[in-house]
N, C-alpha and C. Protein backbone atom coordinates (compact mmCIF):
# COMPACT_ATOMS: atom_id res chain seq x y z
N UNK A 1 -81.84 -20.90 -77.88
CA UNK A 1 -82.26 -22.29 -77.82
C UNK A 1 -82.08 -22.90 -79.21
N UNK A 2 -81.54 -23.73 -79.10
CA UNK A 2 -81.49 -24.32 -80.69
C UNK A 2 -82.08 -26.05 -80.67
N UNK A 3 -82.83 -25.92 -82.02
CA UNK A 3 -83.62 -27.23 -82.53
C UNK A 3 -82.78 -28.21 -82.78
N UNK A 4 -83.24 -29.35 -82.80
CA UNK A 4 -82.34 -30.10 -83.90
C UNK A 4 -84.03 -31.29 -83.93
N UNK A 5 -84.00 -32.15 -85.00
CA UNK A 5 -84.30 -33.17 -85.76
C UNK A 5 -84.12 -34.54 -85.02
N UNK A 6 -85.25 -35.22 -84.68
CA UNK A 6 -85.12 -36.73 -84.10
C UNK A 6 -85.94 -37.54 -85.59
N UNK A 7 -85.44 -38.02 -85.85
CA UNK A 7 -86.19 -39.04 -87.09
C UNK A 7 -86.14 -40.55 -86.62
N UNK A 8 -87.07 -40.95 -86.86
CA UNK A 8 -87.61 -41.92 -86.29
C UNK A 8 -87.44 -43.31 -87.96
N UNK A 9 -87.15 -43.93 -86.73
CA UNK A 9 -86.89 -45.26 -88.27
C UNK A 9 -87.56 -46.54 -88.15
N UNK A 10 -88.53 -46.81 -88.46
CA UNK A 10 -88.97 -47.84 -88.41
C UNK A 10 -88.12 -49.53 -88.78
N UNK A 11 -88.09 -50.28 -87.81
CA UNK A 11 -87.07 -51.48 -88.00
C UNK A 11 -87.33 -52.76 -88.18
N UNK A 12 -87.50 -53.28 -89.01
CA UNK A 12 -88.23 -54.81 -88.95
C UNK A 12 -86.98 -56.25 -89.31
N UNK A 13 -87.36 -57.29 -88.03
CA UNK A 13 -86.57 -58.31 -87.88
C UNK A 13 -87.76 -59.26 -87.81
N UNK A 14 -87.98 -60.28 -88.87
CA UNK A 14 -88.45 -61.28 -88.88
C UNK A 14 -90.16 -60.59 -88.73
N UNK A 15 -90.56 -61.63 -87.54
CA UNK A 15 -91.87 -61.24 -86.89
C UNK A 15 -91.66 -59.98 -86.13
N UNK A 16 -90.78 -59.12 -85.58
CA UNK A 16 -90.69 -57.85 -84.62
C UNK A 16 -90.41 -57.11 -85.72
N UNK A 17 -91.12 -55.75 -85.43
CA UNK A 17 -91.26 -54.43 -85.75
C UNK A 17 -91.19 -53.17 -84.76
N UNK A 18 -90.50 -52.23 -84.65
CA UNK A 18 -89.78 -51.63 -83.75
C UNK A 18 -89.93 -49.94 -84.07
N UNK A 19 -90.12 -48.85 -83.77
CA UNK A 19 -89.11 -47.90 -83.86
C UNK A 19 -87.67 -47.26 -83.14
N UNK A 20 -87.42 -46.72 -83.61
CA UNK A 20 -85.71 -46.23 -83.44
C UNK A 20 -86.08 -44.44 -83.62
N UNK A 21 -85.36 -43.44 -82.39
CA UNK A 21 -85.32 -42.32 -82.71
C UNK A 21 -83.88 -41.74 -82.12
N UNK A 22 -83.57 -41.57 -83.33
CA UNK A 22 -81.92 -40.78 -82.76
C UNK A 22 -81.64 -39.48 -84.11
N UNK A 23 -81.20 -38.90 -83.45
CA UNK A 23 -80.77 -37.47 -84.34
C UNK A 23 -79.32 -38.07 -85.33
N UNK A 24 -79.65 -36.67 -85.88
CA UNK A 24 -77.88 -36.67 -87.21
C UNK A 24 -77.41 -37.14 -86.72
N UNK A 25 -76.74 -36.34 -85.26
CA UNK A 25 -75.59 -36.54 -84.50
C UNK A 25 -75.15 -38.23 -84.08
N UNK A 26 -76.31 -38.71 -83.77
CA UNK A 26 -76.38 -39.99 -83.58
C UNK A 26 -75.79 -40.91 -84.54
N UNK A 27 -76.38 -40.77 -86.00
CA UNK A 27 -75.77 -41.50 -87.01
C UNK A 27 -74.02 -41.39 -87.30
N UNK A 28 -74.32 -40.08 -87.18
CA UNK A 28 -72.88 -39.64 -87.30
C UNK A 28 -71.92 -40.43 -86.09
N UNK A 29 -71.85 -40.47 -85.50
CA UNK A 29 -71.06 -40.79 -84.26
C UNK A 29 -71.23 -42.63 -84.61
N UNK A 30 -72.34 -43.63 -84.88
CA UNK A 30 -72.52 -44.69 -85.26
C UNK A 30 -71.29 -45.09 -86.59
N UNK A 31 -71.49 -44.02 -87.51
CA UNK A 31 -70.89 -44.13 -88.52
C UNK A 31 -69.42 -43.88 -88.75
N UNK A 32 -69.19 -43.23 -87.89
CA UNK A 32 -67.57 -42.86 -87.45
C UNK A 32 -66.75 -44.46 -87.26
N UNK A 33 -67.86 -45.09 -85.83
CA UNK A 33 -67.42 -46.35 -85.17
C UNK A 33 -67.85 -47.10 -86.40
N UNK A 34 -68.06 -47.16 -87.20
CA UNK A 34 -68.59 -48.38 -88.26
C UNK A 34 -67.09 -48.13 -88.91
N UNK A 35 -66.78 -46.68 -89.74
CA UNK A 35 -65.85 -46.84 -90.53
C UNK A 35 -64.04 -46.87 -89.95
N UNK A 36 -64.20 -46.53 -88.70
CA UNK A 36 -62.51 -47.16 -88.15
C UNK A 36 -62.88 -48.14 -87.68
N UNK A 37 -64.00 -49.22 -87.16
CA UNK A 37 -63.72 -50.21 -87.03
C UNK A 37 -64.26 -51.27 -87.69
N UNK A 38 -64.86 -51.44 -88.96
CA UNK A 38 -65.40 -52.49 -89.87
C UNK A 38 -65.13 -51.38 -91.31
N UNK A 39 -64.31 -50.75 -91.55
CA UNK A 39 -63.88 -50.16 -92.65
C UNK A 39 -65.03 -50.01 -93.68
N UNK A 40 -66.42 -49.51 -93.05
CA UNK A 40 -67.13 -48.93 -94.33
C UNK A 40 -67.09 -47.84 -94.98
N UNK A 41 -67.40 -47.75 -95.99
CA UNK A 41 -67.54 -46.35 -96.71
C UNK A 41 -67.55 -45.51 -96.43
N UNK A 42 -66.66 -44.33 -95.85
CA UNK A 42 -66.93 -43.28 -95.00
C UNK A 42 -67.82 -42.44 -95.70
N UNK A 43 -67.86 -42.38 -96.94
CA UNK A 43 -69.14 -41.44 -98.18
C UNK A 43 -70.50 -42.06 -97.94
N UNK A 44 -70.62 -43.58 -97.34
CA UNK A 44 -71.99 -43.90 -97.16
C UNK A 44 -72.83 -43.00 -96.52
N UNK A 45 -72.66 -42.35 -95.45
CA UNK A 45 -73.34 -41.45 -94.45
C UNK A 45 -74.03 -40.10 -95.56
N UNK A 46 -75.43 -40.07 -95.37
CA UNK A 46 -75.70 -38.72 -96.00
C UNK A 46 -75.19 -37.48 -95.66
N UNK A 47 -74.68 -36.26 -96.16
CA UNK A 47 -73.84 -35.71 -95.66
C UNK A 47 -74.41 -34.84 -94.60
N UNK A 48 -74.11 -34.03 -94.13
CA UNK A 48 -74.81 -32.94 -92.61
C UNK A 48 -75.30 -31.42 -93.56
N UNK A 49 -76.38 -31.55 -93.56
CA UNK A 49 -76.56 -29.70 -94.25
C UNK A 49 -76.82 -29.23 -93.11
N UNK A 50 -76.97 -27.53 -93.81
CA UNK A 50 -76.91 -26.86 -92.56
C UNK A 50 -77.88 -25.91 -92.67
N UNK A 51 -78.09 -25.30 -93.93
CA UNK A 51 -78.78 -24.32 -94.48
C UNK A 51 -79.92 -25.27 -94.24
N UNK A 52 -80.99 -24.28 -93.80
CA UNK A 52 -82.55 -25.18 -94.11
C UNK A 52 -82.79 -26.48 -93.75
N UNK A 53 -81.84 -26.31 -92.91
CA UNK A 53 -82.28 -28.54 -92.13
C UNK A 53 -83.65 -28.73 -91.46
N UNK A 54 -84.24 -27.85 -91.07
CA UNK A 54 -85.30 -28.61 -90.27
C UNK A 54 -86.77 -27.68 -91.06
N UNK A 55 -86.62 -27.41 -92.77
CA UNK A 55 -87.27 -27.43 -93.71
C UNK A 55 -88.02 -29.01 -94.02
N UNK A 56 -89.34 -28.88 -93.81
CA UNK A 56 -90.19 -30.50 -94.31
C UNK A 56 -89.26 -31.11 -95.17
N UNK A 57 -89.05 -30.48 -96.33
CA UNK A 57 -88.75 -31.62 -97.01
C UNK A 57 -87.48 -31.91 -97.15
N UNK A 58 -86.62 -31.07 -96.70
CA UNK A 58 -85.08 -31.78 -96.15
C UNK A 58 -85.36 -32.50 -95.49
N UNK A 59 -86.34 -32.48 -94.35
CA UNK A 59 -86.07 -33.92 -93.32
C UNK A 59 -87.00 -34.77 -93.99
N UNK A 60 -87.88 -34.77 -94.55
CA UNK A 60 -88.13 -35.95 -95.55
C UNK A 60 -87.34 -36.85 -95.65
N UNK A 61 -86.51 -35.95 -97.13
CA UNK A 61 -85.81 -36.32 -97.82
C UNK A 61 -84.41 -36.90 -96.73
N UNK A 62 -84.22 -36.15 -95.83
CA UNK A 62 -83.02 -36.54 -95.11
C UNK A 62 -83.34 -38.16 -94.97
N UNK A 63 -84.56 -38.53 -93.79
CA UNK A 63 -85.20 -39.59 -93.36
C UNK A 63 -84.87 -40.53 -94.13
N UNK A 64 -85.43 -40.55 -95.52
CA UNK A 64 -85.25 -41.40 -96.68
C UNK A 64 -84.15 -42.24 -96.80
N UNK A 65 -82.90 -41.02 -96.89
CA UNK A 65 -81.62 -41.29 -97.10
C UNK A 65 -80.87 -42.33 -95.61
N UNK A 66 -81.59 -41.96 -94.69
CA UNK A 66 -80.85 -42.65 -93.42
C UNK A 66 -81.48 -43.66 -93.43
N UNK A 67 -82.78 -44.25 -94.15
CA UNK A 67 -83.24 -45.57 -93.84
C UNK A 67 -82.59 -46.66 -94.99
N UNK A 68 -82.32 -46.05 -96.06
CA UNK A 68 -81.22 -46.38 -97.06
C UNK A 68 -80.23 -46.82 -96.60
N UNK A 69 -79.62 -45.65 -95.94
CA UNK A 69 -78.01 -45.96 -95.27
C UNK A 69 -77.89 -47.36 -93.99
N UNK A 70 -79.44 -47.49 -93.27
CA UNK A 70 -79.31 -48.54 -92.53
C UNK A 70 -79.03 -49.36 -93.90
N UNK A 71 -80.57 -49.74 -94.30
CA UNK A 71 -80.06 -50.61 -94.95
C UNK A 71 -79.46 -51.88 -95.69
N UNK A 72 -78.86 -50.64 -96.27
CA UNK A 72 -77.06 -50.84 -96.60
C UNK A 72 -76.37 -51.81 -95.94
N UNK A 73 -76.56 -50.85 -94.86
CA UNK A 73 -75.60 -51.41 -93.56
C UNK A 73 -75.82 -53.10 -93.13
N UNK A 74 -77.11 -52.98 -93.02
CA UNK A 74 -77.46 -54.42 -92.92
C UNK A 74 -77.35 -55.47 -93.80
N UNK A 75 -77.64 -55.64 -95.46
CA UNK A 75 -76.93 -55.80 -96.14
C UNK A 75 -75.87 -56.59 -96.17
N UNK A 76 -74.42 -55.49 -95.54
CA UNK A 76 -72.88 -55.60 -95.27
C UNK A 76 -72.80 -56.31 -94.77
N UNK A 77 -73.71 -56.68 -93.56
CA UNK A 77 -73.64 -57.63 -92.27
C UNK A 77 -74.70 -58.28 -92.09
N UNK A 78 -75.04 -59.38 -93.04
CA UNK A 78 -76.55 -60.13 -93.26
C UNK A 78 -76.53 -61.27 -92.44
N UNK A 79 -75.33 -61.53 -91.60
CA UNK A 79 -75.48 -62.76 -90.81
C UNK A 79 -75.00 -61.91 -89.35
N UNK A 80 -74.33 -61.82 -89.41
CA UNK A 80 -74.32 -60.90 -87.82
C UNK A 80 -73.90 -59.60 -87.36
N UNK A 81 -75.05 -58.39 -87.45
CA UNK A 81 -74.65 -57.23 -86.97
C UNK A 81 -73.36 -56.39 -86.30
N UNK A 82 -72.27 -55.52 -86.20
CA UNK A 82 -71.85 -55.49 -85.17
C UNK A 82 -72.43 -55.07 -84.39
N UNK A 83 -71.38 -55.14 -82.69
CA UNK A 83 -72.21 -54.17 -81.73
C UNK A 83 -72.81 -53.21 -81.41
N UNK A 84 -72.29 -52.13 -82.49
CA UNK A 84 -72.46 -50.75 -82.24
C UNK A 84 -73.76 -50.80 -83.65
N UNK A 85 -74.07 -51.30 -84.27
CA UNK A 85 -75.23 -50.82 -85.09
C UNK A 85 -76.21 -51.43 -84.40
N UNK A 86 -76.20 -53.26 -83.64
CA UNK A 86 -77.46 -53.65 -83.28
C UNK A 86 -78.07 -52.99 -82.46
N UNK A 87 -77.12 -52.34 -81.17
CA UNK A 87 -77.19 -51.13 -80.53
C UNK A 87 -78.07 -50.32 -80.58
N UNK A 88 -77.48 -49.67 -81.87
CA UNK A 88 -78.04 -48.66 -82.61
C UNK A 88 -79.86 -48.80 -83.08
N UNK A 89 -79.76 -49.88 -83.20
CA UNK A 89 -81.15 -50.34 -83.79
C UNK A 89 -82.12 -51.09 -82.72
N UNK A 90 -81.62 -50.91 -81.31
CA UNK A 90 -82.28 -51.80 -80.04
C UNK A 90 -82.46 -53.19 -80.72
N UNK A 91 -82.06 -53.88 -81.37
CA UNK A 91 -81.88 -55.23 -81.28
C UNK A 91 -81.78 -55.62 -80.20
N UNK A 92 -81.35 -55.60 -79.10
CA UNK A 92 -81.06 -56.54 -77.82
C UNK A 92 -82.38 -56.13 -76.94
N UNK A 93 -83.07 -55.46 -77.28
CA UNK A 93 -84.45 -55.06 -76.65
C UNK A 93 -85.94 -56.38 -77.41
N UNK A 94 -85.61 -56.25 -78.64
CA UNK A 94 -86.80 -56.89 -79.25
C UNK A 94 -86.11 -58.47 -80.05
N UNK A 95 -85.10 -58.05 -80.10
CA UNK A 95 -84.99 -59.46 -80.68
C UNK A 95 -83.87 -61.13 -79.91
N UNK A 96 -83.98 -62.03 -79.79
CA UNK A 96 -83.67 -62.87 -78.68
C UNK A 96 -82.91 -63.93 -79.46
């Protein structure tokens, strides 16, 4: 049976506040579609360890780094999200 890591991201738009829970894999696959199709940074993504991942303070520290990497992301795209991150972030659930 093997573990893996759901990290949870807290998301705030305006007056709505939200969480978000998706694994590595998740980002990863988000981040793929971000960088062949809106050409971001493919180095933005924290990288995947392997040794000791589901050690406290790797996923801490992981957590940290992926709420960074949103972000970022948002940031890039301060007037209109693409599809695949608002997605990503249930925007079309909480915000109208």
């Amino acid at each position: 049976i093997s573990s893996f890591q759901v990290y949870i991201i807290q998301v705030s738009v305006g007056n709505h506040q939200w969480a978000v829970k998706h694994r590595y894999s998740d980002f990863h696959d988000l981040h793929e579609k971000l960088v062949s199709e809106k050409k971001i940074d493919k180095n933005l993504l924290p990288p995947k360890k392997i040794i000791g991942k589901n050690s406290k303070s790797l996923v801490e520290k992981r957590q940290k780094e992926l709420e960074v990497y949103l972000q970022t992301l948002l940031l890039k795209f301060p007037v209109t999200a693409p599809k695949v991150l608002s997605h990503f972030l249930h925007f079309h659930l909480y915000v109208s």
